[in-house]
Protein backbone atom coordinates (compact mmCIF):
# COMPACT_ATOMS: atom_id res chain seq x y z
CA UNK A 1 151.25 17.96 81.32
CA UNK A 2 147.48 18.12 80.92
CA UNK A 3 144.45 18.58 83.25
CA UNK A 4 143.13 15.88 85.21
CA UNK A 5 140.20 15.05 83.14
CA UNK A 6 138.28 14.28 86.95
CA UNK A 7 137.99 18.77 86.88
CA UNK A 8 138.50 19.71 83.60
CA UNK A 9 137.73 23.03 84.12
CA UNK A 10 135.44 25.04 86.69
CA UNK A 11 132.28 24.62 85.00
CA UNK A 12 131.01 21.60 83.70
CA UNK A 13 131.44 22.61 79.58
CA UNK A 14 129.56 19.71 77.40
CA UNK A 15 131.77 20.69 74.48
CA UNK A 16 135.44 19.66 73.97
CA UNK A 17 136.61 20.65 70.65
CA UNK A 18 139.36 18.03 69.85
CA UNK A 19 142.34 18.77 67.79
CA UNK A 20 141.15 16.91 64.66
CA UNK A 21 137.72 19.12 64.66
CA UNK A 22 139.72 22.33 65.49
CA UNK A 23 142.47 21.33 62.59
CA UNK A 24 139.61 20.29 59.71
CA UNK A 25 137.87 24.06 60.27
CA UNK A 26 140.92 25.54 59.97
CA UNK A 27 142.21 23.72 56.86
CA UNK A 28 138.47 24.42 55.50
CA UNK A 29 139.31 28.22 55.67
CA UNK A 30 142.65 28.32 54.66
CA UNK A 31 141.28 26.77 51.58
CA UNK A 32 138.29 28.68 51.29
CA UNK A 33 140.33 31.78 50.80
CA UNK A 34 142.65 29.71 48.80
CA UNK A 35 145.75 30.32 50.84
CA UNK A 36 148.40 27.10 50.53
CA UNK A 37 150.17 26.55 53.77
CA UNK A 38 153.46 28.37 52.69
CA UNK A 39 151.05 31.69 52.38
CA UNK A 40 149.35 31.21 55.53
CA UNK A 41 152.94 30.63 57.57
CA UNK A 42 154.15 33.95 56.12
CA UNK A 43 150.78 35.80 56.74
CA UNK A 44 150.81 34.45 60.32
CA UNK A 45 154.13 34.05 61.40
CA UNK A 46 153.51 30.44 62.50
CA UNK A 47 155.46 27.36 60.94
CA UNK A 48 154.39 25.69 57.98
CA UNK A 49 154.77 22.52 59.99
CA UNK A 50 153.13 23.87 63.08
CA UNK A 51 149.95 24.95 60.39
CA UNK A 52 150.42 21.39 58.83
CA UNK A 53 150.18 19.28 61.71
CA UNK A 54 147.70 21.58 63.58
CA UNK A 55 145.38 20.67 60.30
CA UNK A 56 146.12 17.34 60.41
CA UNK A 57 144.84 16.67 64.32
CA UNK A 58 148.72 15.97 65.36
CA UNK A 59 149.20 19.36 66.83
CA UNK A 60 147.51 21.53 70.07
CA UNK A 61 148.45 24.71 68.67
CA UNK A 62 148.21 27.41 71.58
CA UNK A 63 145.45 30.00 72.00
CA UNK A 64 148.13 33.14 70.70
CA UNK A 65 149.27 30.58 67.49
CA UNK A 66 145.62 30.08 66.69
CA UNK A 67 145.04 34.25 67.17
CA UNK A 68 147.55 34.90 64.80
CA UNK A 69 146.29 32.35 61.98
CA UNK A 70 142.59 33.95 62.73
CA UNK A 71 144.21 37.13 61.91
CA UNK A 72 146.26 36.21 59.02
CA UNK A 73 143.01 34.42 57.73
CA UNK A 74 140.45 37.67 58.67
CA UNK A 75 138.66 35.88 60.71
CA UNK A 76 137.40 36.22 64.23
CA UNK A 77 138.25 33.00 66.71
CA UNK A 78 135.03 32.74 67.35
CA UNK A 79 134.36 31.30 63.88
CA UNK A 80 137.10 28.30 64.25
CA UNK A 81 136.02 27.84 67.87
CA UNK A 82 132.46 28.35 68.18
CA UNK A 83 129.64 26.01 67.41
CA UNK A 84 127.28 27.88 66.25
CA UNK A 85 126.63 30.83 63.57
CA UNK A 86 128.23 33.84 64.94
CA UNK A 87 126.97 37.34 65.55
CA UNK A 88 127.82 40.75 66.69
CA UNK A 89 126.82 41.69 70.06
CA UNK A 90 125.83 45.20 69.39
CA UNK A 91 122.51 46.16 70.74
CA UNK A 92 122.16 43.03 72.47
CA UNK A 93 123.59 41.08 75.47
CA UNK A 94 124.78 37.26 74.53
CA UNK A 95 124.98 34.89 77.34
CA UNK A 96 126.77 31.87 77.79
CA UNK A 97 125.73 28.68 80.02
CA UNK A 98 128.29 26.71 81.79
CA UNK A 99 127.44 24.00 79.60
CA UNK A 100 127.68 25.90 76.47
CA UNK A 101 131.80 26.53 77.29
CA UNK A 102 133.62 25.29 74.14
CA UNK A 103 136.98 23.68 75.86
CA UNK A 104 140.03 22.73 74.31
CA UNK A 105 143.30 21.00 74.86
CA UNK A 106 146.54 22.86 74.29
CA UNK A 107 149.88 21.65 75.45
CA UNK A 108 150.07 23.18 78.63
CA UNK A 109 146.73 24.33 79.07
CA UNK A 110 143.31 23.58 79.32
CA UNK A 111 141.03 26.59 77.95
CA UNK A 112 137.30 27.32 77.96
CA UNK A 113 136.38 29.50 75.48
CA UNK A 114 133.54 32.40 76.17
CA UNK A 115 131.57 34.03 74.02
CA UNK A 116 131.68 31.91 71.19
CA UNK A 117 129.31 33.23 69.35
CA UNK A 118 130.23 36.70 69.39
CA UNK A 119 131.94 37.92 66.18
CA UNK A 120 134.42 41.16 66.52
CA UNK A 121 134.59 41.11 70.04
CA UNK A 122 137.00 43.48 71.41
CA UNK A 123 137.85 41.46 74.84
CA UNK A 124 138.46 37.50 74.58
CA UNK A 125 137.43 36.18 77.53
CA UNK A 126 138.63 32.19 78.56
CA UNK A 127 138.57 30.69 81.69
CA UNK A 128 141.14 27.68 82.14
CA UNK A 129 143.06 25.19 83.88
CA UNK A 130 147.56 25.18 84.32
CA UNK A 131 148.60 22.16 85.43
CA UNK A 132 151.73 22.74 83.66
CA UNK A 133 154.77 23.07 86.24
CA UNK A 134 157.99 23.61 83.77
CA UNK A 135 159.87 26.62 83.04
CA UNK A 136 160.45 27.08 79.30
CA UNK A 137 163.06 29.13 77.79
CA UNK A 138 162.50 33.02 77.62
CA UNK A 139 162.21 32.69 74.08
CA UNK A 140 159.78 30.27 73.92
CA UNK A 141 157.53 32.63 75.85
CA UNK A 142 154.21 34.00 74.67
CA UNK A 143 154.29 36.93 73.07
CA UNK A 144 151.02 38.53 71.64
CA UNK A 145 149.64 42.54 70.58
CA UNK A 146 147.18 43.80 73.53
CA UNK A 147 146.90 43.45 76.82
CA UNK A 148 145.97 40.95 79.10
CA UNK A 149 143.98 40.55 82.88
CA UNK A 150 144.28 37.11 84.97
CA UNK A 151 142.27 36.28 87.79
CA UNK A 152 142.88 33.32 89.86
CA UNK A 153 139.72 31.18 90.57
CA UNK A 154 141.30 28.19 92.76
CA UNK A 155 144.90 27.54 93.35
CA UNK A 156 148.46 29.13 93.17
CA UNK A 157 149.46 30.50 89.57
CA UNK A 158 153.21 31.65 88.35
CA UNK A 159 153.37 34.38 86.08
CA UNK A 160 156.40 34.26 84.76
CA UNK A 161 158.16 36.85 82.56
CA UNK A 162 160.93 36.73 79.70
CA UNK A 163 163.20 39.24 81.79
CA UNK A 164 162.84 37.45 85.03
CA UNK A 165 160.54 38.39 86.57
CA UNK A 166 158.28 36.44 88.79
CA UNK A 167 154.38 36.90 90.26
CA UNK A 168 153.00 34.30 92.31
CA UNK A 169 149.00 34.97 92.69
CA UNK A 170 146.77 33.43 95.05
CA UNK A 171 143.54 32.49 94.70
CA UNK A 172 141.24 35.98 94.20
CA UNK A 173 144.70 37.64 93.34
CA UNK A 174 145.04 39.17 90.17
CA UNK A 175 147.30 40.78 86.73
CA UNK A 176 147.21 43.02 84.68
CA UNK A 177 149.52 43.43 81.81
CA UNK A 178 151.34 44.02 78.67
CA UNK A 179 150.83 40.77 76.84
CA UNK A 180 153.80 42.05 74.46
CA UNK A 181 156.55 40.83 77.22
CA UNK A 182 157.14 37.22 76.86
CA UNK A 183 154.93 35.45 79.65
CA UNK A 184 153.69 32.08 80.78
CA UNK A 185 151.73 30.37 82.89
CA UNK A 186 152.75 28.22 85.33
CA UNK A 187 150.89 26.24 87.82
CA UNK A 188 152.25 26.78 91.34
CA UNK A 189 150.27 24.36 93.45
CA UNK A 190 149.87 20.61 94.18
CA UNK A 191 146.39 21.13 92.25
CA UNK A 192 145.92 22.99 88.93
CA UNK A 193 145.52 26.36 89.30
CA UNK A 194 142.25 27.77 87.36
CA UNK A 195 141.97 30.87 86.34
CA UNK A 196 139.88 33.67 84.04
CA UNK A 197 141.53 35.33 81.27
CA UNK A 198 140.52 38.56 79.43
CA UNK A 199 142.74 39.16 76.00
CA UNK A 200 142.01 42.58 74.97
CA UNK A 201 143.41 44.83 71.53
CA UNK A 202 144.61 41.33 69.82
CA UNK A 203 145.12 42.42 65.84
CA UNK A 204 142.56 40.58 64.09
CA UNK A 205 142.16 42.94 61.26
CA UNK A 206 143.60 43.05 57.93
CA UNK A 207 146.93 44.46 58.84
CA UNK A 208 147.73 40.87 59.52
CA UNK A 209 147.57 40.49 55.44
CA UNK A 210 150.71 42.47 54.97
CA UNK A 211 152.92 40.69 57.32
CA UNK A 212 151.66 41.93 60.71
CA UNK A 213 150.82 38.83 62.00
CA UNK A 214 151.97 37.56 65.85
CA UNK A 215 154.40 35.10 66.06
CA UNK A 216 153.88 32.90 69.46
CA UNK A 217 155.55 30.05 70.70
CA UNK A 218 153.78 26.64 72.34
């Protein structure tokens, strides 16, 4: 299920990265470091046909898959998702307009990236959109290194856990947890629920190159 494209998000972002776009920059660094597909699935942890398709525009790969293949590859997200040459933010404050939010399709959700053009950032913040109501199988949870806060903007969000257990948040409620237990997002409304997201302690370092990378399922 995808978000109604009437309130794609809750600010009105001028940039929607597509899945072709998103799949050509990162076939252009898989090849860059001269990695074939076979040695990127074993760096990362994600399928050679997930990688394959994902390149190819046939596949919204989600946020954690695309974490892992930034890792595997050394780079920061920031470089496949943002538009624009990236820097570090130390000694300086980087801002980002509400048009200047780089959204993109997954499968179940609807994120808006932040801080784009921040290289080596130790939080990744989104804010996004679950319209997605189904229950998928404790193994085909999320599961990610670091830790992870939710705050719900508008609407009723499920957090659901791989051992059961259940959080329903409000709007203004919030989460904070171990983003190593299998979790997913569910919307728990009539409307979408939208939410921000903070990723913090994500590997993204070249530990990934000896076959630390973080397997995640869509």
């Amino acid at each position: 299920m995808t978000a109604d494209p009437a309130e794609p998000l809750p600010v009105a972002s001028s940039i929607v990265l597509d899945k072709a776009e998103l799949g050509a920059r990162l076939r252009s660094a898989r090849q860059a470091q001269q990695l074939t597909l076979a040695e990127l699935a074993r760096l990362s942890r994600v399928s050679v046909a997930s990688i394959s398709k994902a390149e190819r525009g046939l596949l919204a790969l989600s946020y954690e898959k695309f974490a892992a293949l930034a890792a595997a590859l050394q780079l920061d997200l920031s470089t496949l998702f943002g538009r624009q040459p990236a820097e570090s933010v130390s000694g300086h404050a980087v801002v980002t307009r509400r048009h200047d939010v780089v959204a993109y399709h997954s499968e179940r959700y609807l994120y808006g990236m932040l801080a784009t053009q921040v290289v080596s950032k130790k939080m990744t913040p989104m804010i996004g959109r679950v319209d997605a109501s189904t229950v998928l199988k404790p193994g085909e949870f999320s599961r990610h290194p670091g830790e992870e806060f939710i705050f719900v903007l508008e609407g009723t969000l499920e957090m659901h856990f791989a051992d059961g257990r259940l959080e329903r948040l409000e709007k203004h409620d919030s989460i904070y947890f171990d983003s190593n237990l299998g979790h997913l997002y569910v919307n728990g409304g009539e409307r979408g629920a939208q939410i921000l997201v903070v990723v913090c302690g994500q590997a993204q370092d070249a530990g990934a190159r000896e076959g630390e990378g973080v397997l995640s399922n869509q």
